[in-house]
N, C-alpha and C. Protein backbone atom coordinates (compact mmCIF):
# COMPACT_ATOMS: atom_id res chain seq x y z
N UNK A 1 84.62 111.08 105.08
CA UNK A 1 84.26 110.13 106.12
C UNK A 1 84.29 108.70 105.58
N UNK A 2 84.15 108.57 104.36
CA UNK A 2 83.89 107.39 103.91
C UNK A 2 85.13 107.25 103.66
N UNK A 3 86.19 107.77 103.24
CA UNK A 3 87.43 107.47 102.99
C UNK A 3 87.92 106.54 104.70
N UNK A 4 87.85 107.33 105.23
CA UNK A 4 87.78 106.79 106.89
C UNK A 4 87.42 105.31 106.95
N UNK A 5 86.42 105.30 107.12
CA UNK A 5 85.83 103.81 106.70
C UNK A 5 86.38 102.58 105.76
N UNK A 6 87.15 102.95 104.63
CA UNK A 6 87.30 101.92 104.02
C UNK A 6 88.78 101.55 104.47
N UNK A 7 89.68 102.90 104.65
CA UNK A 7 90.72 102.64 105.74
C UNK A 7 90.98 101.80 107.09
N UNK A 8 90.03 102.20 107.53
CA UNK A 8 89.82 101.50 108.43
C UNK A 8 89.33 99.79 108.27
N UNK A 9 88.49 99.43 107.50
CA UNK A 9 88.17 98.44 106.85
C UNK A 9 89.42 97.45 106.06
N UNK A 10 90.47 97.85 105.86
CA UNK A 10 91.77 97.50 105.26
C UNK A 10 92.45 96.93 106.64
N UNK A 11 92.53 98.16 107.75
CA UNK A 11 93.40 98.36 108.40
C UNK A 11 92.89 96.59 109.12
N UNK A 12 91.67 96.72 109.72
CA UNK A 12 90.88 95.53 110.49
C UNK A 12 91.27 94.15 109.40
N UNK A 13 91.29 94.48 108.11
CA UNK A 13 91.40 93.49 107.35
C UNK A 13 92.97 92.41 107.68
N UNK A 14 94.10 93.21 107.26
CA UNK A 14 95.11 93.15 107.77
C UNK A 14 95.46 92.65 108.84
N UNK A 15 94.78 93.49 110.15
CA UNK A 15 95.11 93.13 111.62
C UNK A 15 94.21 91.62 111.52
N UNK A 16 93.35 91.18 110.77
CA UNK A 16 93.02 89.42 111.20
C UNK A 16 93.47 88.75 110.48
N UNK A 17 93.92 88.93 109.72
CA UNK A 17 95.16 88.33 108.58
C UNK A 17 96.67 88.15 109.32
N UNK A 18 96.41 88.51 110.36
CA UNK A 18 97.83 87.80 111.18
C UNK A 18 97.59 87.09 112.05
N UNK A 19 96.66 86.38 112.54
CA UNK A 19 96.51 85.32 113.00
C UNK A 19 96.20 84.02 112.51
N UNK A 20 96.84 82.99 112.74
CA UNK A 20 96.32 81.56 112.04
C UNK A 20 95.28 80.98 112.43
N UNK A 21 94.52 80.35 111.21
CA UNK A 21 95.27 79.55 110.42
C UNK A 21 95.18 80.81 109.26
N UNK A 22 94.79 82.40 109.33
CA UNK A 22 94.40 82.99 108.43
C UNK A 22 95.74 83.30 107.58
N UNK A 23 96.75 83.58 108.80
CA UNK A 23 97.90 84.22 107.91
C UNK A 23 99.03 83.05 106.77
N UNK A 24 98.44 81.73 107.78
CA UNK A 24 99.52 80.58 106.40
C UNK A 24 98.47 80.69 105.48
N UNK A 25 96.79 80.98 105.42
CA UNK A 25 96.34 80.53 104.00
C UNK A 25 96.28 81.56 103.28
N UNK A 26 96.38 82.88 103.98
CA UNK A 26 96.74 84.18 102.72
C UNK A 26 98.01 84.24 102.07
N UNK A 27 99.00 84.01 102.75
CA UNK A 27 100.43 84.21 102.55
C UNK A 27 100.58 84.12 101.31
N UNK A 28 101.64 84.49 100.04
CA UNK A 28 101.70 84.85 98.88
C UNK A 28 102.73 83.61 98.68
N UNK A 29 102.52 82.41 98.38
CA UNK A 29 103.63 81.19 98.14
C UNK A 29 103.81 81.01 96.52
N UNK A 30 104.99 81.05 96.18
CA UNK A 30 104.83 80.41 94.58
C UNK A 30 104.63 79.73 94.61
N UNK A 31 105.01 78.33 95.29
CA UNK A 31 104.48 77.04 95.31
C UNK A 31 103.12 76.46 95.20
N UNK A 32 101.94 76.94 95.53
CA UNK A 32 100.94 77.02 95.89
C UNK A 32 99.57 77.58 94.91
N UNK A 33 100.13 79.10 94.49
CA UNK A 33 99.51 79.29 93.20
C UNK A 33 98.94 79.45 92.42
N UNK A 34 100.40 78.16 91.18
CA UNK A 34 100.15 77.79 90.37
C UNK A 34 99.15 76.55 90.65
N UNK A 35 99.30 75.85 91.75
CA UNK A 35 98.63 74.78 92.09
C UNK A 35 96.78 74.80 92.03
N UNK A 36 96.53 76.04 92.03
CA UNK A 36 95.16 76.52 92.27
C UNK A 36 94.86 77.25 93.35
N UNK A 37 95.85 77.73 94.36
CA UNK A 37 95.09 78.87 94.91
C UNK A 37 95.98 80.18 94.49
N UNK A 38 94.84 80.61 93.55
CA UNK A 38 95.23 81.99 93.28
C UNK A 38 94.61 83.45 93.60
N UNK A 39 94.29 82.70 94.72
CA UNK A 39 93.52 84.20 95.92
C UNK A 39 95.04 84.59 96.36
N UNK A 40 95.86 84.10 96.60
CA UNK A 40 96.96 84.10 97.25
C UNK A 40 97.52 85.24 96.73
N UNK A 41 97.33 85.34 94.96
CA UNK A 41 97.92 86.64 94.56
C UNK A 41 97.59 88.11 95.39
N UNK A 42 96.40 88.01 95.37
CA UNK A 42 96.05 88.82 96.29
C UNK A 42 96.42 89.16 97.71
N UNK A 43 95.75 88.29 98.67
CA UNK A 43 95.65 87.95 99.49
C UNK A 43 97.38 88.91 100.61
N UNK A 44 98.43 87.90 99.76
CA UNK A 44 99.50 88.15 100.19
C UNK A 44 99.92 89.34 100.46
N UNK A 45 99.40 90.35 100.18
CA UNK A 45 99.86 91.76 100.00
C UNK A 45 99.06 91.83 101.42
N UNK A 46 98.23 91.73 102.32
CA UNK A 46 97.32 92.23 102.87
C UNK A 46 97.53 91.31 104.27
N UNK A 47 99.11 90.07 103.95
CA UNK A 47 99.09 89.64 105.31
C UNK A 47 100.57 90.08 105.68
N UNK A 48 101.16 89.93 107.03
CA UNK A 48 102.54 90.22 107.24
C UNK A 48 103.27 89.58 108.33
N UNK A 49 104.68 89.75 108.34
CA UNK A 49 105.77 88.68 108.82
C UNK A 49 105.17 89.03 110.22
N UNK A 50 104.86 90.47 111.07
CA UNK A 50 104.66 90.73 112.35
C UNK A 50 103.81 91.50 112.31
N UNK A 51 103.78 91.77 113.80
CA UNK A 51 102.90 93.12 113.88
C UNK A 51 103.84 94.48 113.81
N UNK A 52 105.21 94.53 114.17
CA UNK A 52 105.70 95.70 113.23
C UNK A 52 105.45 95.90 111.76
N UNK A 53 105.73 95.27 111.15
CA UNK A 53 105.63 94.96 109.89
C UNK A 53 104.39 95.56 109.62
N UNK A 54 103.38 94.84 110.17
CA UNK A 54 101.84 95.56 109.61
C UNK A 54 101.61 97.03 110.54
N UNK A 55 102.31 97.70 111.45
CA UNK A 55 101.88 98.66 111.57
C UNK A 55 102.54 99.88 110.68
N UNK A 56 103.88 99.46 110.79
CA UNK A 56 104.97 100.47 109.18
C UNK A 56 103.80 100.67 107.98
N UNK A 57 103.16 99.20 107.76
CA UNK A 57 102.64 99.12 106.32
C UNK A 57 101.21 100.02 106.67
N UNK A 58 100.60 99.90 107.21
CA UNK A 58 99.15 100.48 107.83
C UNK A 58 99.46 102.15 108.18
N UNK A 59 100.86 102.20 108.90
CA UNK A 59 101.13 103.79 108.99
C UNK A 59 101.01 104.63 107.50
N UNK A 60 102.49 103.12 106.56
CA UNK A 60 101.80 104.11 105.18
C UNK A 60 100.86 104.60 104.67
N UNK A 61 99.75 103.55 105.12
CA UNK A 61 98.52 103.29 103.84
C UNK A 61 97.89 105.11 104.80
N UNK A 62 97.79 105.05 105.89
CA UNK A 62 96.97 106.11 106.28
C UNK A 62 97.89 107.36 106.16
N UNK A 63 99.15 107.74 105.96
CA UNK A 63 99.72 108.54 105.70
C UNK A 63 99.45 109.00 103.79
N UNK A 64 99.64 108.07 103.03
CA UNK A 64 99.19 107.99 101.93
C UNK A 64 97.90 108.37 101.84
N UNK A 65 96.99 108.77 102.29
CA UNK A 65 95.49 108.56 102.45
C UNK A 65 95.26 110.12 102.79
N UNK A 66 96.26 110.47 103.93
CA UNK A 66 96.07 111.85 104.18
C UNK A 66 96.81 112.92 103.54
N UNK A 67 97.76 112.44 102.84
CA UNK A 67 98.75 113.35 101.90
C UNK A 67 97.46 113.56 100.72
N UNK A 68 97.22 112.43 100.20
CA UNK A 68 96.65 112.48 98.69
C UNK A 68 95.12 112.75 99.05
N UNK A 69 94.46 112.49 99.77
CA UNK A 69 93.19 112.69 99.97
C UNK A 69 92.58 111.88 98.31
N UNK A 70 92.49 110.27 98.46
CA UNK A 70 91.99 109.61 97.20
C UNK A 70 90.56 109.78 97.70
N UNK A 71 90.01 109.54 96.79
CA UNK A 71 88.36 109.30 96.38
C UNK A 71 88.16 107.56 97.07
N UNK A 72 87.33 107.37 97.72
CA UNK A 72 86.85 106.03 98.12
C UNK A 72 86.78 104.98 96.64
N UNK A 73 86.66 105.19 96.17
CA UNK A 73 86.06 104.46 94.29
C UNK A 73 87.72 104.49 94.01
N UNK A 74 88.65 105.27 94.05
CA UNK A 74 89.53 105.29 93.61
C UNK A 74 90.84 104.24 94.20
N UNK A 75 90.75 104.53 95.51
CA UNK A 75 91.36 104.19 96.31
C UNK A 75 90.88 102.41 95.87
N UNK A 76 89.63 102.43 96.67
CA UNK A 76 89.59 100.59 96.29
C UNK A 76 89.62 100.08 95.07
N UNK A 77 89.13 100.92 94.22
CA UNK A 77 90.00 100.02 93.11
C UNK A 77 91.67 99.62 92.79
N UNK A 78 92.57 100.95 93.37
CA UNK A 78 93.79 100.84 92.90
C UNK A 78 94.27 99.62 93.87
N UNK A 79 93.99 99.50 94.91
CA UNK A 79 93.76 98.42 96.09
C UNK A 79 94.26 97.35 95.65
N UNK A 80 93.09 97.45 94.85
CA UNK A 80 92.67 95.95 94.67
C UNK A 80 93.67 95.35 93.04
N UNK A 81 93.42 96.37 92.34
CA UNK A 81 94.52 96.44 90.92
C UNK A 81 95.79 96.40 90.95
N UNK A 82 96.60 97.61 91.91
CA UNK A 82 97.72 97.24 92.36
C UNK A 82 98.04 95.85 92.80
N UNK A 83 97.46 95.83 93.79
CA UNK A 83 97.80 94.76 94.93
C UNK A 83 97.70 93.26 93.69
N UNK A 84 97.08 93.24 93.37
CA UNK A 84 96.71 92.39 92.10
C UNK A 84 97.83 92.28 90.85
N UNK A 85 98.82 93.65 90.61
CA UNK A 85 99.48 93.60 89.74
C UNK A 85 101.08 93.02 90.35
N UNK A 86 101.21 93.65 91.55
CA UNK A 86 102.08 93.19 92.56
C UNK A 86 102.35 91.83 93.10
N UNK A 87 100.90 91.03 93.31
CA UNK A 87 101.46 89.78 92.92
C UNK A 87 101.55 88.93 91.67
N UNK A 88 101.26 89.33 90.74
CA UNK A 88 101.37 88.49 89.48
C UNK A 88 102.63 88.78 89.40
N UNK A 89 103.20 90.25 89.49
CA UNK A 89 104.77 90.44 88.83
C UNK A 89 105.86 89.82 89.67
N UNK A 90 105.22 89.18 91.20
CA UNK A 90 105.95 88.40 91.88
C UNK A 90 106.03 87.22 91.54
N UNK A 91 105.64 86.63 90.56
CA UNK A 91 105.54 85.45 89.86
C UNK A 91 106.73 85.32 88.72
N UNK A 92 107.44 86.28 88.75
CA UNK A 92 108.33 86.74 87.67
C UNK A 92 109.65 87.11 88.13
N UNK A 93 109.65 86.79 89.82
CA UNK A 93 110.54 87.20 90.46
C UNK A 93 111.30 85.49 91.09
N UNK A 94 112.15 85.86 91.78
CA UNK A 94 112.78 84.39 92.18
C UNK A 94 112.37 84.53 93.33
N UNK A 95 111.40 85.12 94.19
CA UNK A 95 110.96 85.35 95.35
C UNK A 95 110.08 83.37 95.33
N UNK A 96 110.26 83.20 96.59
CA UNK A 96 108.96 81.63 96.91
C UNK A 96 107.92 81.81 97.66
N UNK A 97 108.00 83.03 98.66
CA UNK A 97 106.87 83.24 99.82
C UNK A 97 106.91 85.44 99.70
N UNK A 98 106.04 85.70 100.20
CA UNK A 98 105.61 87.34 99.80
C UNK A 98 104.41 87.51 100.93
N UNK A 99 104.95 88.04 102.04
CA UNK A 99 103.74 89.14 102.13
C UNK A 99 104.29 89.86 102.83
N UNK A 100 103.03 91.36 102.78
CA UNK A 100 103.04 92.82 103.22
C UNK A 100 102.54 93.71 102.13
N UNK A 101 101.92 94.48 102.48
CA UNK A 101 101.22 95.65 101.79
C UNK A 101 101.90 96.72 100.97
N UNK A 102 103.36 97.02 101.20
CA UNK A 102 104.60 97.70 100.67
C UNK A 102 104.83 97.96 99.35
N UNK A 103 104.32 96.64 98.83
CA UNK A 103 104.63 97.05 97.21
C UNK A 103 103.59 98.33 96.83
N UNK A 104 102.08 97.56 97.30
CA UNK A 104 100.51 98.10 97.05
C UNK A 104 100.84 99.53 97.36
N UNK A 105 101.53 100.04 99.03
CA UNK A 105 102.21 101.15 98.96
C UNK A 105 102.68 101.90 98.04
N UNK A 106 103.64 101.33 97.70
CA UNK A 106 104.42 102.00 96.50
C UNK A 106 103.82 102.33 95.25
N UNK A 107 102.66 101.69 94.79
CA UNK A 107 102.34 102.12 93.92
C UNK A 107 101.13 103.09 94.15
N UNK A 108 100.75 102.86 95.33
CA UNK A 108 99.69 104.25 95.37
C UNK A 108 100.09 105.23 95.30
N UNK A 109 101.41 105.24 96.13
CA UNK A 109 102.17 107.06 96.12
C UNK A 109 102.60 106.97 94.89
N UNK A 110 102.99 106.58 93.44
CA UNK A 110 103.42 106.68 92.51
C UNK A 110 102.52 107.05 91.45
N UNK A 111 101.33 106.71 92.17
CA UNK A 111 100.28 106.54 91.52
C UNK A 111 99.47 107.83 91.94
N UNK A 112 99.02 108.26 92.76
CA UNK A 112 98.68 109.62 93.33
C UNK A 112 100.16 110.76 93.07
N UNK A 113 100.76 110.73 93.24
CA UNK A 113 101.72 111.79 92.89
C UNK A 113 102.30 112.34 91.55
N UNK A 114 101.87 110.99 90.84
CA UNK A 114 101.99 111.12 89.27
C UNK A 114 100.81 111.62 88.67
N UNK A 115 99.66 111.27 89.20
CA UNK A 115 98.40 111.86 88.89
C UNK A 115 98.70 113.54 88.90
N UNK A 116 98.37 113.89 90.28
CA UNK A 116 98.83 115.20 90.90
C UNK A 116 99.74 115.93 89.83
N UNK A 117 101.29 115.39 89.31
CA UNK A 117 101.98 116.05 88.76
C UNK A 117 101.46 116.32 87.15
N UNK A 118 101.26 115.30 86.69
CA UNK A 118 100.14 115.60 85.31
C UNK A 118 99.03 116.70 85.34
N UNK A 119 98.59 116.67 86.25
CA UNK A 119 97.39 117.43 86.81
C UNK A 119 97.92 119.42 86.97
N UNK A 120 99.50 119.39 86.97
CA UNK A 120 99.80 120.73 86.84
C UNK A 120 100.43 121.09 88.17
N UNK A 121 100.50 119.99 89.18
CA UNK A 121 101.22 120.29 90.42
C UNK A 121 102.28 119.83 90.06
N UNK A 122 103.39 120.83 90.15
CA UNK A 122 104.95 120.77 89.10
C UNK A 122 105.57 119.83 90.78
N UNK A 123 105.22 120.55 91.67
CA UNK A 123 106.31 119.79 93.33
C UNK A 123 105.91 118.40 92.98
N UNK A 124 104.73 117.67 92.74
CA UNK A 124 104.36 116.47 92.53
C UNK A 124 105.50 115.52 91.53
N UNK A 125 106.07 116.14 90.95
CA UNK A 125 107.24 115.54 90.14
C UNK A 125 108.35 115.08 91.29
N UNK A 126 108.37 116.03 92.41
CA UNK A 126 109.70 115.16 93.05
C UNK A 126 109.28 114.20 93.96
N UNK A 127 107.98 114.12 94.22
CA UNK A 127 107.24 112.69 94.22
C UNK A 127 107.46 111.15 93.69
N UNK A 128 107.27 111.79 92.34
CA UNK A 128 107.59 110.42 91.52
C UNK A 128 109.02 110.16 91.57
N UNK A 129 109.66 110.93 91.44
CA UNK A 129 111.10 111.46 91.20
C UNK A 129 111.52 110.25 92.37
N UNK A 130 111.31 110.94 93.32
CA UNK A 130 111.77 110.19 94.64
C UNK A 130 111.68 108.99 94.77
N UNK A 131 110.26 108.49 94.45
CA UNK A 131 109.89 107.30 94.37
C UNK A 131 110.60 106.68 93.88
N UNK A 132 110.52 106.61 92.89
CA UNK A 132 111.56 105.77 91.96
C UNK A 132 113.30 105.91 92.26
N UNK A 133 113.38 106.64 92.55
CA UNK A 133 114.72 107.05 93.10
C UNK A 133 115.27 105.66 94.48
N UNK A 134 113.99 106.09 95.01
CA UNK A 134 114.17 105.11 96.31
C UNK A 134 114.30 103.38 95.88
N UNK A 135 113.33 103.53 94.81
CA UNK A 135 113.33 101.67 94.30
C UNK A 135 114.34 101.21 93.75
N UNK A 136 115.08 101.94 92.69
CA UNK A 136 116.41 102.25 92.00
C UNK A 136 117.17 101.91 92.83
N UNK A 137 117.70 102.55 94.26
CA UNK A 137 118.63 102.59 95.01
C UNK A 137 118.08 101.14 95.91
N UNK A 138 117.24 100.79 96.15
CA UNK A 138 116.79 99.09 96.93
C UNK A 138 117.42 98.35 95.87
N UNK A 139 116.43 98.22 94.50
CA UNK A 139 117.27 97.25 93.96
C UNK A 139 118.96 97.01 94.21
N UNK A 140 119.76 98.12 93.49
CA UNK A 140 121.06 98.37 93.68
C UNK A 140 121.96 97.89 94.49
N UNK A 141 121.97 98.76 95.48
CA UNK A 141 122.11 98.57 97.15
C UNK A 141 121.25 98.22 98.30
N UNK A 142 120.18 97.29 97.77
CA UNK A 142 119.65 96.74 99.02
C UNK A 142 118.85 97.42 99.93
N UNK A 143 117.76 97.20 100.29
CA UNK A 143 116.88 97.33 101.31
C UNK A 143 117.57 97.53 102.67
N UNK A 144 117.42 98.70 103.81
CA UNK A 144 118.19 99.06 104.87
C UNK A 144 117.89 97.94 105.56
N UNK A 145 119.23 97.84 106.43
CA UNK A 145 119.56 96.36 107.20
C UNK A 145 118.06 96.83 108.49
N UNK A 146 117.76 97.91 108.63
CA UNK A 146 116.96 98.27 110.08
C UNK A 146 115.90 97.47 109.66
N UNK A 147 115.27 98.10 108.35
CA UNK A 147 113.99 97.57 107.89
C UNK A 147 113.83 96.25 108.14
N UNK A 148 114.89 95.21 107.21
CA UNK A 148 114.71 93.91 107.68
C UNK A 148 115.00 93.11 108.96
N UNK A 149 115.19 93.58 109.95
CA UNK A 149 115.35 93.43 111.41
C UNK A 149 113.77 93.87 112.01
N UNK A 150 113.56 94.43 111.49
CA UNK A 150 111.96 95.01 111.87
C UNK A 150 111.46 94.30 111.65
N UNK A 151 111.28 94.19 110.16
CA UNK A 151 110.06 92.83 110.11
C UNK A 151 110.62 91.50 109.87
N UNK A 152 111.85 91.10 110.14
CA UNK A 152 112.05 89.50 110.44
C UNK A 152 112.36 88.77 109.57
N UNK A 153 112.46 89.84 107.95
CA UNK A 153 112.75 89.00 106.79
C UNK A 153 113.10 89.90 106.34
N UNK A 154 113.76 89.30 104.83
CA UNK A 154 114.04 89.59 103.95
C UNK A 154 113.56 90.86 103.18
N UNK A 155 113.78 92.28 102.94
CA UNK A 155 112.49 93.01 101.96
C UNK A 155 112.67 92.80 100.65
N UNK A 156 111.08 93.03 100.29
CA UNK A 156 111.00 92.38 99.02
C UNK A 156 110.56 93.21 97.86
N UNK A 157 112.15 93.95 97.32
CA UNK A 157 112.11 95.31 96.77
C UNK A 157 111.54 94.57 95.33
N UNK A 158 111.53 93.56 95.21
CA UNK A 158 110.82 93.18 93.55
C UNK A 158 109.18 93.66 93.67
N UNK A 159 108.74 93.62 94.92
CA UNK A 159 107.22 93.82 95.33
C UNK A 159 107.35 95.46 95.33
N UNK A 160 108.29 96.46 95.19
CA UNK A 160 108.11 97.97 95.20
C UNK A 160 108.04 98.08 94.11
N UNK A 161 109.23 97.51 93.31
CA UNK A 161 109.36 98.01 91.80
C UNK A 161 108.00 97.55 91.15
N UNK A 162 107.33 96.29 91.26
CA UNK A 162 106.12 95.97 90.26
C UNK A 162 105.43 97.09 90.49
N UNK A 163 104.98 97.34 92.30
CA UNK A 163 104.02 98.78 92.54
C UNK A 163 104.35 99.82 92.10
N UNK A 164 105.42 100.32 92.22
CA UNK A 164 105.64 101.69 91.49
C UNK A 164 105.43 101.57 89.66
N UNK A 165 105.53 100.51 89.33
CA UNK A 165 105.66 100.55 87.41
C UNK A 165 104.31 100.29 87.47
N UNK A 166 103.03 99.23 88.26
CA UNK A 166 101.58 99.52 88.21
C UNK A 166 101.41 101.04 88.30
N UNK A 167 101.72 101.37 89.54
CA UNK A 167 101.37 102.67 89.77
C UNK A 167 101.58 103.92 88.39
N UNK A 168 102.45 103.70 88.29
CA UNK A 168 103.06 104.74 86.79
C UNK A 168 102.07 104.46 85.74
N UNK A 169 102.31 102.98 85.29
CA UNK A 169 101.13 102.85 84.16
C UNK A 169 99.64 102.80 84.57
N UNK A 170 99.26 102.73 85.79
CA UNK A 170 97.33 102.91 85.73
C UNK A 170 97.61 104.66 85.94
N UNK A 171 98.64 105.06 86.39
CA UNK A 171 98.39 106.89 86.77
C UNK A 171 98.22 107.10 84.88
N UNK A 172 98.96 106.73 84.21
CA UNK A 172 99.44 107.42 82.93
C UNK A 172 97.92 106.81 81.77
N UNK A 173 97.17 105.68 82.21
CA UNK A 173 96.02 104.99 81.40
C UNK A 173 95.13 105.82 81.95
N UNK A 174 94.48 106.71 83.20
CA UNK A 174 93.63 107.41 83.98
C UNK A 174 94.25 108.39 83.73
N UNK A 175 95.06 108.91 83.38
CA UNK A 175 95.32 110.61 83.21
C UNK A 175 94.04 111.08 82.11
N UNK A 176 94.37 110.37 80.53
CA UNK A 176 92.91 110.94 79.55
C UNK A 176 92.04 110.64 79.92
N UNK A 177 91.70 109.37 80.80
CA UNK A 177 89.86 109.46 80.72
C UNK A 177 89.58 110.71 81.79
N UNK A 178 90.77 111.27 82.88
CA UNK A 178 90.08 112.45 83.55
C UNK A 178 90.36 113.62 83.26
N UNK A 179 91.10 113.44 82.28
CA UNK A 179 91.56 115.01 81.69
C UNK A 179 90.27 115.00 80.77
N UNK A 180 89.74 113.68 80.16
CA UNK A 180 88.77 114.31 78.73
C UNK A 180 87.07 114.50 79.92
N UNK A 181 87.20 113.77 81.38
CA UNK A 181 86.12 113.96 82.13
C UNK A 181 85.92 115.59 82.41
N UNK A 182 86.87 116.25 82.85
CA UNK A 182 86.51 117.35 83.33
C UNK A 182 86.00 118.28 82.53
């Protein structure tokens, strides 16, 4: 139930993060920043180009939520860590403006499915498998023309790849402390 709740709590978060003046001062700008606002790192992941856009991203997060069944403690932290690692590594990208929740996506399922597969669930490998498979093939060949017609811009597969490589390395730093917990 509480998982419910904090979902939901994201979801509401998001949905007022698209209205102004909220959505120009979350928005993820390089310009901006370095200048001193560096809530923005954050922030940006959690606002979006539309309301398609935020419902794709919100479908994930609760699809993700019901596949993996995370722990409330777990979940908001990776949240907040991901989403956190996702924009710093956008700082490293030639990207100037960033938002949507997608990367943060990506690394939860990379991040729960890699868990899972360590954990002795062998199907959980074509999880990760996939995952990465899918980011591999964005970089490469580009993000589907539908997607970016949907949400009005550009996608911003540098924001999957940081999430999926967070995701990989906090799954692979949390594998011993819960393998030596149990």
């Amino acid at each position: 139930m509480q998982l419910i709740f904090l979902v939901m709590g994201v979801s509401v978060l998001c949905f007022g993060l698209q209205f102004e003046p909220l959505a120009s001062l979350s928005a993820w700008r390089y310009d901006l920043i370095p200048a001193g606002q560096w809530l923005r790192i954050l922030t940006g992941n959690f606002t979006h180009t539309n309301f398609n856009h935020l419902a794709m991203n919100l479908a994930g997060l609760w699809i993700i939520c019901f596949i993996f069944r995370p722990g409330v403690r777990s979940l908001s932290t990776l949240l907040i860590f991901i989403s956190l690692s996702v924009g710093i590594g956008m700082l490293y990208s030639d990207v100037q403006s960033y938002v949507g929740l997608s990367g943060t996506l990506h690394g939860l399922f990379a991040y729960y499915a890699l868990r899972e597969a360590l954990q002795g669930r062998s199907s959980s490998w074509l999880l990760v498998v996939g995952v990465v498979a899918k980011v591999s093939w964005e970089l490469t060949m580009g993000a589907s023309q539908s997607s970016m017609e949907l949400i009005g811009t550009r996608v911003a597969v540098e924001a999957h790849l940081f999430g999926v490589i967070s995701g990989i390395v906090f799954a692979l730093i949390s594998y011993p402390l819960y393998k030596n917990a149990r």
